[in-house]
Protein backbone atom coordinates (compact mmCIF):
# COMPACT_ATOMS: atom_id res chain seq x y z
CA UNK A 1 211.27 198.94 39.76
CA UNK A 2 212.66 200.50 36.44
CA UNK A 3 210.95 203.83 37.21
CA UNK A 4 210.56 206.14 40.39
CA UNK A 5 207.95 208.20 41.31
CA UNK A 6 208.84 211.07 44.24
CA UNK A 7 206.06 213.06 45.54
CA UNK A 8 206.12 215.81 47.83
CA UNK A 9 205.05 214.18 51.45
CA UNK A 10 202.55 216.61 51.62
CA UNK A 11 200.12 215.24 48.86
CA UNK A 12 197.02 213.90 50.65
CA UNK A 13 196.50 210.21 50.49
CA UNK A 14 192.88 211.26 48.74
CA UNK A 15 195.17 212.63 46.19
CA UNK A 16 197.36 209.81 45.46
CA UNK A 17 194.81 207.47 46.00
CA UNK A 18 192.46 209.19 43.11
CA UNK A 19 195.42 209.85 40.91
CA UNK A 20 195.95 205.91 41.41
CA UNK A 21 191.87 205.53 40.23
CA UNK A 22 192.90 207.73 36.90
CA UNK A 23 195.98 205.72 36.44
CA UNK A 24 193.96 201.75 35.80
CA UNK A 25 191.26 203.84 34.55
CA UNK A 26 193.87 205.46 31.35
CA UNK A 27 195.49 201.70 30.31
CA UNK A 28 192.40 199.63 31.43
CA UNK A 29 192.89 198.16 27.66
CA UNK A 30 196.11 197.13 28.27
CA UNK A 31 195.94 196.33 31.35
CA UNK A 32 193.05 193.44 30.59
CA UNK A 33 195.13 192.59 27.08
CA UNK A 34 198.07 191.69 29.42
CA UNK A 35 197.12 190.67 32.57
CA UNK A 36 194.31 188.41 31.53
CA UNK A 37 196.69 185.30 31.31
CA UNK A 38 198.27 186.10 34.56
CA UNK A 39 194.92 187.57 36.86
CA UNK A 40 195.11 184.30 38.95
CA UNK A 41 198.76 184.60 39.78
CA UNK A 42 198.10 188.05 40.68
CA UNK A 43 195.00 188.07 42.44
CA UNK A 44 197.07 185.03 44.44
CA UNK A 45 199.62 187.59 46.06
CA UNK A 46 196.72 190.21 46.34
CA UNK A 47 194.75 187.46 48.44
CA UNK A 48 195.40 189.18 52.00
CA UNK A 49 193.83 192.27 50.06
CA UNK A 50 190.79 191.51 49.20
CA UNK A 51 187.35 190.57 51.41
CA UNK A 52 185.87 186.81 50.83
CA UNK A 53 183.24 188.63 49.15
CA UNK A 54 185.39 190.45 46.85
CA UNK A 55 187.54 187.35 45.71
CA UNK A 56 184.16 185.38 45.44
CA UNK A 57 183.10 188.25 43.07
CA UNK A 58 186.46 188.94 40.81
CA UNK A 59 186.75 184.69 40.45
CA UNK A 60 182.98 184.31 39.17
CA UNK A 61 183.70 186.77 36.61
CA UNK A 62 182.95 184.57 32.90
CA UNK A 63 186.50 185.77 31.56
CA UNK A 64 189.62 186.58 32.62
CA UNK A 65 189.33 189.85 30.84
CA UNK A 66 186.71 190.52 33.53
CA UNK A 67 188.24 188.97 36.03
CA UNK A 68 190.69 191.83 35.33
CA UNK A 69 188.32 194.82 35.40
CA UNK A 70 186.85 193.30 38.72
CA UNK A 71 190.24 192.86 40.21
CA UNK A 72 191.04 196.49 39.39
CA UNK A 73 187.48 198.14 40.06
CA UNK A 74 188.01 195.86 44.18
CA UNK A 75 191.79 197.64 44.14
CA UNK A 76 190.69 201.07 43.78
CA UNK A 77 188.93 200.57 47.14
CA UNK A 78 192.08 199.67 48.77
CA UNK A 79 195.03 201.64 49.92
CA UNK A 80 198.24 203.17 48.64
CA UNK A 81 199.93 200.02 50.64
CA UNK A 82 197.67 197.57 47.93
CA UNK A 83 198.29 199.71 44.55
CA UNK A 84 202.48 199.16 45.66
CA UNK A 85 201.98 195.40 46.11
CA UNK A 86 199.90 195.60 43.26
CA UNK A 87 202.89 196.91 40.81
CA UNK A 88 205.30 194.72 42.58
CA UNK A 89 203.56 191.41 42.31
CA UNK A 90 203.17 192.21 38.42
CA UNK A 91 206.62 192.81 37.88
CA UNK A 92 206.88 188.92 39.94
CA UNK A 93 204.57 187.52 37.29
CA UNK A 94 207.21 189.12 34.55
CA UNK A 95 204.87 191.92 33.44
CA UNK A 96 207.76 194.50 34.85
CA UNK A 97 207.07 196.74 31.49
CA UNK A 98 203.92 197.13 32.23
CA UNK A 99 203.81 198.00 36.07
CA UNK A 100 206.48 200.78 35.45
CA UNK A 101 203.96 201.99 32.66
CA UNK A 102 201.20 202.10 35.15
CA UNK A 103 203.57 204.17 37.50
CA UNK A 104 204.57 206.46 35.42
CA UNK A 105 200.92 207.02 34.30
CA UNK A 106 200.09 207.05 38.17
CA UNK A 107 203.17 209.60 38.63
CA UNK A 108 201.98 211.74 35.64
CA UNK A 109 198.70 212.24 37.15
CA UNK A 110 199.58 212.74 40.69
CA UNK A 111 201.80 216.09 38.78
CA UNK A 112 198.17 217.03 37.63
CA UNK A 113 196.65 217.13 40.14
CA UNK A 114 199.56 218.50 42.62
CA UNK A 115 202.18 221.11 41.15
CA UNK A 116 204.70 220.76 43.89
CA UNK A 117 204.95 216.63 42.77
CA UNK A 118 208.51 216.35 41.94
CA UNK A 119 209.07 213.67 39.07
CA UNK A 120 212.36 211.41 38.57
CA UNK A 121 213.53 213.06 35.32
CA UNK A 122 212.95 210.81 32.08
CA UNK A 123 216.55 210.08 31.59
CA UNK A 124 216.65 207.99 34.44
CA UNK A 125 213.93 206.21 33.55
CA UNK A 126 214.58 202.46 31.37
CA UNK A 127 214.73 203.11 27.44
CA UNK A 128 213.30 199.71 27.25
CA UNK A 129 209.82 200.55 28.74
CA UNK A 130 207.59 201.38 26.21
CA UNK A 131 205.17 204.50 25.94
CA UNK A 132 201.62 204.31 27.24
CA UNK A 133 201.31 207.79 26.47
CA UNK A 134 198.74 208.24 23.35
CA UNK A 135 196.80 211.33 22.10
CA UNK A 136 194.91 213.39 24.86
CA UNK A 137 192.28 213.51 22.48
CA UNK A 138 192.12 209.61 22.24
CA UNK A 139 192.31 209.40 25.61
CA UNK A 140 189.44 211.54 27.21
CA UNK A 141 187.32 209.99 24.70
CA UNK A 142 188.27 206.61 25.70
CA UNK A 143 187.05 207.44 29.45
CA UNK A 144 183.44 209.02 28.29
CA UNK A 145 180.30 206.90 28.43
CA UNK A 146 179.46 206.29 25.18
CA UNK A 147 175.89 207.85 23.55
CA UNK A 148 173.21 205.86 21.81
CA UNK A 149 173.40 207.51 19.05
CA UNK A 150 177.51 207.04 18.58
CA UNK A 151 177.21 203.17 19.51
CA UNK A 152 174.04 203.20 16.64
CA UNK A 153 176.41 204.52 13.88
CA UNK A 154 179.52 203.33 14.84
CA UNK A 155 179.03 199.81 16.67
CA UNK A 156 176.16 197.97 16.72
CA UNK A 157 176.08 197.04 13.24
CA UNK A 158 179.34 195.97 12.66
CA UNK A 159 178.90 193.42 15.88
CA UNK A 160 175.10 193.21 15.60
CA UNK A 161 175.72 189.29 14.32
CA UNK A 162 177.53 188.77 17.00
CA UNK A 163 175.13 189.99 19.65
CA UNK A 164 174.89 187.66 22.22
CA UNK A 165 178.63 187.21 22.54
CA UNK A 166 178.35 191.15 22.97
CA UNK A 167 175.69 190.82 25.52
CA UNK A 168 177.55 187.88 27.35
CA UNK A 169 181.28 189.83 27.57
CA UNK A 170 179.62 192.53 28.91
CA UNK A 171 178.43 190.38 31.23
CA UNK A 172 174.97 191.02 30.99
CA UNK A 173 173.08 187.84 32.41
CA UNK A 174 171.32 185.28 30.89
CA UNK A 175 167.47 186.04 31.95
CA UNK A 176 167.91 189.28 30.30
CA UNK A 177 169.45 187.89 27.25
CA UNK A 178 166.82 185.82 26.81
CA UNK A 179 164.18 188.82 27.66
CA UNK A 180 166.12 191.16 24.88
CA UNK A 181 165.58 188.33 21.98
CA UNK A 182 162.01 187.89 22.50
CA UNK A 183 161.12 191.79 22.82
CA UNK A 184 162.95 192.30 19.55
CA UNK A 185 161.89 189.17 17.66
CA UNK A 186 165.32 187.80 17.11
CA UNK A 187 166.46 190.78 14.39
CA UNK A 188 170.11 191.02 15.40
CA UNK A 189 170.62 195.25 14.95
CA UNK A 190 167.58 195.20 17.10
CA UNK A 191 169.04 193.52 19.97
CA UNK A 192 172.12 194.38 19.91
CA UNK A 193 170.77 197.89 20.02
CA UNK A 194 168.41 196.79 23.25
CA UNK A 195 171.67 195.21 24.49
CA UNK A 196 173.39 198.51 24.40
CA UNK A 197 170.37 200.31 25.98
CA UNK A 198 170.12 197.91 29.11
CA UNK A 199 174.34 197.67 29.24
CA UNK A 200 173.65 201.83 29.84
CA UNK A 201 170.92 201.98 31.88
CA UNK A 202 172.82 199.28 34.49
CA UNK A 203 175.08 202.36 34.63
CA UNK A 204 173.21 204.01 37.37
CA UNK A 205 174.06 201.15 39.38
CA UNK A 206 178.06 200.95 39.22
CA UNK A 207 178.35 197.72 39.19
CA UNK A 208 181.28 198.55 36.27
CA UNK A 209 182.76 201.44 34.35
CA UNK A 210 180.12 202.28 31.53
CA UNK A 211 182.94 203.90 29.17
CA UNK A 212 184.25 203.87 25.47
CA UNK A 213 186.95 201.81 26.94
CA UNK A 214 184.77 198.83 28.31
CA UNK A 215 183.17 198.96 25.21
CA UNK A 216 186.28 198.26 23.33
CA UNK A 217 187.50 195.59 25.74
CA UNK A 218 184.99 193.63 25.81
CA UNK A 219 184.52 193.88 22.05
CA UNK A 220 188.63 192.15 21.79
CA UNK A 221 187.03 189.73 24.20
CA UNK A 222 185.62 188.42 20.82
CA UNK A 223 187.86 187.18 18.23
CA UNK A 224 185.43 186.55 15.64
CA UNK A 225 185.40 190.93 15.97
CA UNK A 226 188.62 191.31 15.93
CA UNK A 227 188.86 193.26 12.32
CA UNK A 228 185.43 194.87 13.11
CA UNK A 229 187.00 195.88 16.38
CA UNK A 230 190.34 197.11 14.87
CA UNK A 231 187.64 199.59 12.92
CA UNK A 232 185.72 200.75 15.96
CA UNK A 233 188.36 201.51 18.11
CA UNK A 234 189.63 203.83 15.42
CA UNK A 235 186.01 205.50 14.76
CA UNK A 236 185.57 206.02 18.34
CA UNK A 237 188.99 208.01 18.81
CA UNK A 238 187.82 210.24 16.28
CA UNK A 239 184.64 210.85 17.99
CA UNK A 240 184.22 214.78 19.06
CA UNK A 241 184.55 215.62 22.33
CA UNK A 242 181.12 216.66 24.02
């Protein structure tokens, strides 16, 4: 690969593995952006990976941008030996910018969380690979679960015309769709709100990361959002940490 990492042997594999976790976790956006046209190539060399079960699950997913976030949420599970043919089998599928992005992040967090890490110093690394490295701000925020009262004044009307698209990308089922529109009487802010509040409370049950950044992603799942979207994002980086 274009970039190295070299830890000190001593880091625990519960280390590397949850500095791994924080890693997908930072670029989940652009991780789904990019690998979304590529997630059955790559879940193809991941096969041996995954259960029946888990491949069952990440292929019923209704997009590929969820197909992604499934892929990702089965990987975490796995082993150091998976996240390496992970990063190797995207640089296969020509996404070699990306996987040395998701190292480095992956490096940059194992140096966190372990002072004796020893990084490859940046000069070795490619000029060509671009920075994933935004605001720490930005980023925290990105990773919190978002509160009512934020999505009230910042999302839901902008997308409340759009609800049901909302509903559907995050993957909130049809029963409960259907459930939502009658109990609110088919006013869009209304439901889109109610969509929100059942999207949280599924939370408790982790069947997917509940955070600004799913939010987001599944918001550029919609194109007809896409300038509402643009406007979001930006609101919700400016957001006050809690």
């Amino acid at each position: 690969g274009r970039c190295r990492i070299e830890v000190n042997m001593a880091l625990s594999t519960d280390t590397r593995r949850k500095s791994f976790h924080y890693a997908v976790d930072h670029m989940m956006g652009e991780l789904t952006k990019t690998l979304h046209t590529v997630i059955d190539g790559l879940l193809l060399k991941l096969y041996g990976c995954f259960t029946e079960s888990e491949r069952q699950e990440i292929e019923a997913s209704r997009t590929n941008v969820r197909k992604v976030e499934k892929f990702f949420r089965a990987l975490k599970t796995k082993g150091i030996d998976a996240y390496d043919k992970c990063l190797t089998a995207m640089g296969d599928l020509q996404h070699g910018d990306l996987a040395s992005a998701l190292k480095e992040e992956w490096e940059n967090a194992v140096s966190r969380a372990q002072p004796t890490a020893t990084r490859v110093p940046p000069q070795l690394a490619s000029s060509a690979i671009p920075s994933h490295s935004t605001n720490g701000h930005s980023d925290d925020i990105l990773l919190q679960i978002p509160k009512m009262k934020d999505l009230s004044r910042i999302v839901i009307r902008k997308v409340a015309a759009r609800w049901k698209n909302v509903a559907d990308s995050l993957e909130i089922d049809i029963h409960t769709i259907d459930i939502i529109e009658k109990k609110c009487q088919r006013d869009p802010v209304d439901c889109c709100e109610e969509t929100f509040r059942v999207w949280l409370r599924s939370a408790e049950l982790g069947l997917m990361p509940k955070t600004w950044s799913t939010v987001i992603s599944a918001l550029k799942d919609i194109s007809e959002l896409t300038s509402a979207t643009e406007v979001i994002e930006k609101d919700v980086k400016c957001l006050n940490i809690k």
